[in-house]
N, C-alpha and C. Protein backbone atom coordinates (compact mmCIF):
# COMPACT_ATOMS: atom_id res chain seq x y z
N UNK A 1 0.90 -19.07 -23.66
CA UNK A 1 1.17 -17.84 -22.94
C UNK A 1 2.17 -18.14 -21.83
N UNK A 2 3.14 -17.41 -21.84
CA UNK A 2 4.21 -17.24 -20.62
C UNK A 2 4.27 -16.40 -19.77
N UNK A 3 3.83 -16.42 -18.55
CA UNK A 3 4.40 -15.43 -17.44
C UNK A 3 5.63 -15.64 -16.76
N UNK A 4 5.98 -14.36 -16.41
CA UNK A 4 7.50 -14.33 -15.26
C UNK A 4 6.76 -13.32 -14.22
N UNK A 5 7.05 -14.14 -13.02
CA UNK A 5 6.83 -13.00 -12.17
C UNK A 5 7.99 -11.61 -11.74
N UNK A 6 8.33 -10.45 -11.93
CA UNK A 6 9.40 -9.87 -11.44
C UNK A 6 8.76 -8.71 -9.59
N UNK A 7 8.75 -9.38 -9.09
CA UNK A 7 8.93 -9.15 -7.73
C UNK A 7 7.32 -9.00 -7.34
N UNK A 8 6.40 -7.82 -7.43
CA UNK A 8 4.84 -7.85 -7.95
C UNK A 8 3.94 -7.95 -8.82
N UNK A 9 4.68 -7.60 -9.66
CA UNK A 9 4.71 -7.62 -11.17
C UNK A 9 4.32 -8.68 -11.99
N UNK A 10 3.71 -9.14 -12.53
CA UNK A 10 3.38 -10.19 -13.76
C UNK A 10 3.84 -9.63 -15.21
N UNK A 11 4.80 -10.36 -16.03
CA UNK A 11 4.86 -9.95 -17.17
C UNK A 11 4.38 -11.10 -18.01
N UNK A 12 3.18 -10.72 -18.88
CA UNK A 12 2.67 -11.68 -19.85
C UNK A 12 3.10 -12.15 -21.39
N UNK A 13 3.45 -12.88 -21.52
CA UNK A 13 4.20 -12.81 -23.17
C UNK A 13 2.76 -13.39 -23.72
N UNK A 14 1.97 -12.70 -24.23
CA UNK A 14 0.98 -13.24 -25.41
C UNK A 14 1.23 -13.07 -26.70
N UNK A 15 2.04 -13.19 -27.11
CA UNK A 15 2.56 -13.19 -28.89
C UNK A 15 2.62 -11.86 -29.90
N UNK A 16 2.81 -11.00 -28.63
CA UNK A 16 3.14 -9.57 -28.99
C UNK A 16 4.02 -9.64 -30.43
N UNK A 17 3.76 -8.62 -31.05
CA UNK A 17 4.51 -9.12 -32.36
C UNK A 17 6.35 -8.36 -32.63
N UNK A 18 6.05 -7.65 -31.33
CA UNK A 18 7.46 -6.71 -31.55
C UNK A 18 8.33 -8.05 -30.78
N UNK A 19 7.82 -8.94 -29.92
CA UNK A 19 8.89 -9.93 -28.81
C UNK A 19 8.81 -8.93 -27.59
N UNK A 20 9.02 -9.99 -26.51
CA UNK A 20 9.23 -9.84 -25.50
C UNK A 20 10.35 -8.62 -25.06
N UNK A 21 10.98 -8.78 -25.82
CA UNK A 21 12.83 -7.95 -25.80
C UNK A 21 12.23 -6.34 -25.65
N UNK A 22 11.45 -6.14 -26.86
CA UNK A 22 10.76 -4.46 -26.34
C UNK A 22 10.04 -4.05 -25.12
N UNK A 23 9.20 -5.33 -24.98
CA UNK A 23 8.06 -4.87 -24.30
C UNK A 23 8.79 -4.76 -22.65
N UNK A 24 9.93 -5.70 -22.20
CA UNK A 24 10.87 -5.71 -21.22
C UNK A 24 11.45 -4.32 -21.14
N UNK A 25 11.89 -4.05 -22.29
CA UNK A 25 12.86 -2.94 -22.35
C UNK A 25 12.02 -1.73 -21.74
N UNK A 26 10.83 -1.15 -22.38
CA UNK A 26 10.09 -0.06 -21.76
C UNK A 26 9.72 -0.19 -20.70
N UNK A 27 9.13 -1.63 -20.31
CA UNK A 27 8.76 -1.96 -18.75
C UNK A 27 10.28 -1.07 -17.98
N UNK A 28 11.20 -2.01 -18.00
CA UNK A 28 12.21 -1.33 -17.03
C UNK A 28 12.66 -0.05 -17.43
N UNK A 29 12.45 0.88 -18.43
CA UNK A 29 12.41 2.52 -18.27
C UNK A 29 11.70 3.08 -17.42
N UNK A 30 10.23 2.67 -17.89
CA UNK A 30 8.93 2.96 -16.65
C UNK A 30 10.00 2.51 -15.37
N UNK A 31 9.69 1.37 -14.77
CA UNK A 31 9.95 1.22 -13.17
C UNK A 31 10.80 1.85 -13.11
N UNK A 32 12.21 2.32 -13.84
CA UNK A 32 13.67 3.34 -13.38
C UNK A 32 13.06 4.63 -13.42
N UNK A 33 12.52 4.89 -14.42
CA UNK A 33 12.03 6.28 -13.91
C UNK A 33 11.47 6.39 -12.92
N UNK A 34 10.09 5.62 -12.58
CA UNK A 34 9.74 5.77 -11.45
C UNK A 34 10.85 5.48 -10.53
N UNK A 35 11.02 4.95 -10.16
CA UNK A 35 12.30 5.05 -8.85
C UNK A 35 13.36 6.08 -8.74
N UNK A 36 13.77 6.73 -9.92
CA UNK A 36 14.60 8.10 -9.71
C UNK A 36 13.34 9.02 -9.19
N UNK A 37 12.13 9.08 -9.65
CA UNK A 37 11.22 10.21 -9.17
C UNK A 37 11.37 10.18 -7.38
N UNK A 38 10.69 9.24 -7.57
CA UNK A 38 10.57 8.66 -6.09
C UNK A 38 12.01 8.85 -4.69
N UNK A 39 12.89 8.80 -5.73
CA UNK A 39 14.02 8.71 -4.62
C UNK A 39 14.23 10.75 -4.65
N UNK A 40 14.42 11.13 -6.21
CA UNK A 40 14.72 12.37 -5.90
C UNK A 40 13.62 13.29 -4.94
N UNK A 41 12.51 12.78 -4.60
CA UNK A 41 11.73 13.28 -3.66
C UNK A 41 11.76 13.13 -1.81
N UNK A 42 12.58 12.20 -2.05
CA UNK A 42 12.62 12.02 -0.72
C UNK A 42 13.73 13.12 -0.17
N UNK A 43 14.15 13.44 1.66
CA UNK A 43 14.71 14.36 1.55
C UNK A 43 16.39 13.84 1.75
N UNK A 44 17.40 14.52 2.14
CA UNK A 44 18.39 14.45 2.09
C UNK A 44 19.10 13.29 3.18
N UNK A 45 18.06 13.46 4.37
CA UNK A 45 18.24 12.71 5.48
C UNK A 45 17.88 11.13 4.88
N UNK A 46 16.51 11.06 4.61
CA UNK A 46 16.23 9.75 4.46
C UNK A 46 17.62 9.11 3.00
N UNK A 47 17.89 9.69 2.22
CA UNK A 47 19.02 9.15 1.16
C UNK A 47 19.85 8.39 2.14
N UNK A 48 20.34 9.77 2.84
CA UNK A 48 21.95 9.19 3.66
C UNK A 48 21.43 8.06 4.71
N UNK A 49 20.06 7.81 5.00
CA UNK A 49 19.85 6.49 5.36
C UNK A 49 19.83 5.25 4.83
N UNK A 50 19.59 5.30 3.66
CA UNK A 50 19.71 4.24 2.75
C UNK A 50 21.35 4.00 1.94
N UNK A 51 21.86 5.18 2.03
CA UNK A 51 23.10 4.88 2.15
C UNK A 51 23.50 5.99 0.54
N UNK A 52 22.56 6.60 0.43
CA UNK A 52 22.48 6.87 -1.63
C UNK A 52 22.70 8.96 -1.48
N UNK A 53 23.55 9.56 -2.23
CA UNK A 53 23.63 10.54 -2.25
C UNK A 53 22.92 11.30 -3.03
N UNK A 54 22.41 12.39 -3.01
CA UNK A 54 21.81 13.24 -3.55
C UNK A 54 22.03 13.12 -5.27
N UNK A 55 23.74 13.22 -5.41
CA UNK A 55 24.29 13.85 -6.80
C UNK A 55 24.50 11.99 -7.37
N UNK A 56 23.90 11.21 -6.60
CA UNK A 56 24.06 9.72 -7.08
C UNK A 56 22.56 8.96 -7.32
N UNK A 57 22.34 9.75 -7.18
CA UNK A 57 20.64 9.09 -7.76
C UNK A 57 20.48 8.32 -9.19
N UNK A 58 20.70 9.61 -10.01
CA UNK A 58 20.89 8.78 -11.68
C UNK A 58 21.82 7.92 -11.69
N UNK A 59 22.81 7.94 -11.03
CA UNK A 59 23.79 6.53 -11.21
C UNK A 59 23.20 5.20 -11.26
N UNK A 60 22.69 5.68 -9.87
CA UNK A 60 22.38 4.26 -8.87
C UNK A 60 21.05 3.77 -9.66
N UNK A 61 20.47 4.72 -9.84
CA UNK A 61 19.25 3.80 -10.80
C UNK A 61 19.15 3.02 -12.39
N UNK A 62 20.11 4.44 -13.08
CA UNK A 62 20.21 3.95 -14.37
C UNK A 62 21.62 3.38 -14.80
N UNK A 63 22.65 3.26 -13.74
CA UNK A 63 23.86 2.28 -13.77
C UNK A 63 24.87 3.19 -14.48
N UNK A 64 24.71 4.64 -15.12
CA UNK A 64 25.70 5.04 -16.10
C UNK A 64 26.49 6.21 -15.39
């Protein structure tokens, strides 16, 4: 069995049969989604504190 830690996170490789490569892949949909939720909730003020615009949210999270 292999773990990686990614920041709190534990990811376990126990011999999943799809590989690691899927089970990564949905992990980081989950956490991006969550983090667009999360950011599009906050209000306009706190963005322009962090430095992130309203109409730049999906960018900044999902890179496209």
């Amino acid at each position: 069995m292999t773990t990686i830690t990614y920041g709190r996170e534990a990811v376990r490789n126990e011999g999943f049969s799809m590989g690691p490569g899927l089970i990564g892949r949905v992990r980081s949909y989950l956490a991006r989604s969550r983090a667009e939720r999360q950011l599009a909730q906050l209000d306009d003020r706190l963005l322009a504190d962090i430095g992130v615009k309203r109409s730049e949210i999906s960018r900044m999270v999902w890179g496209s």
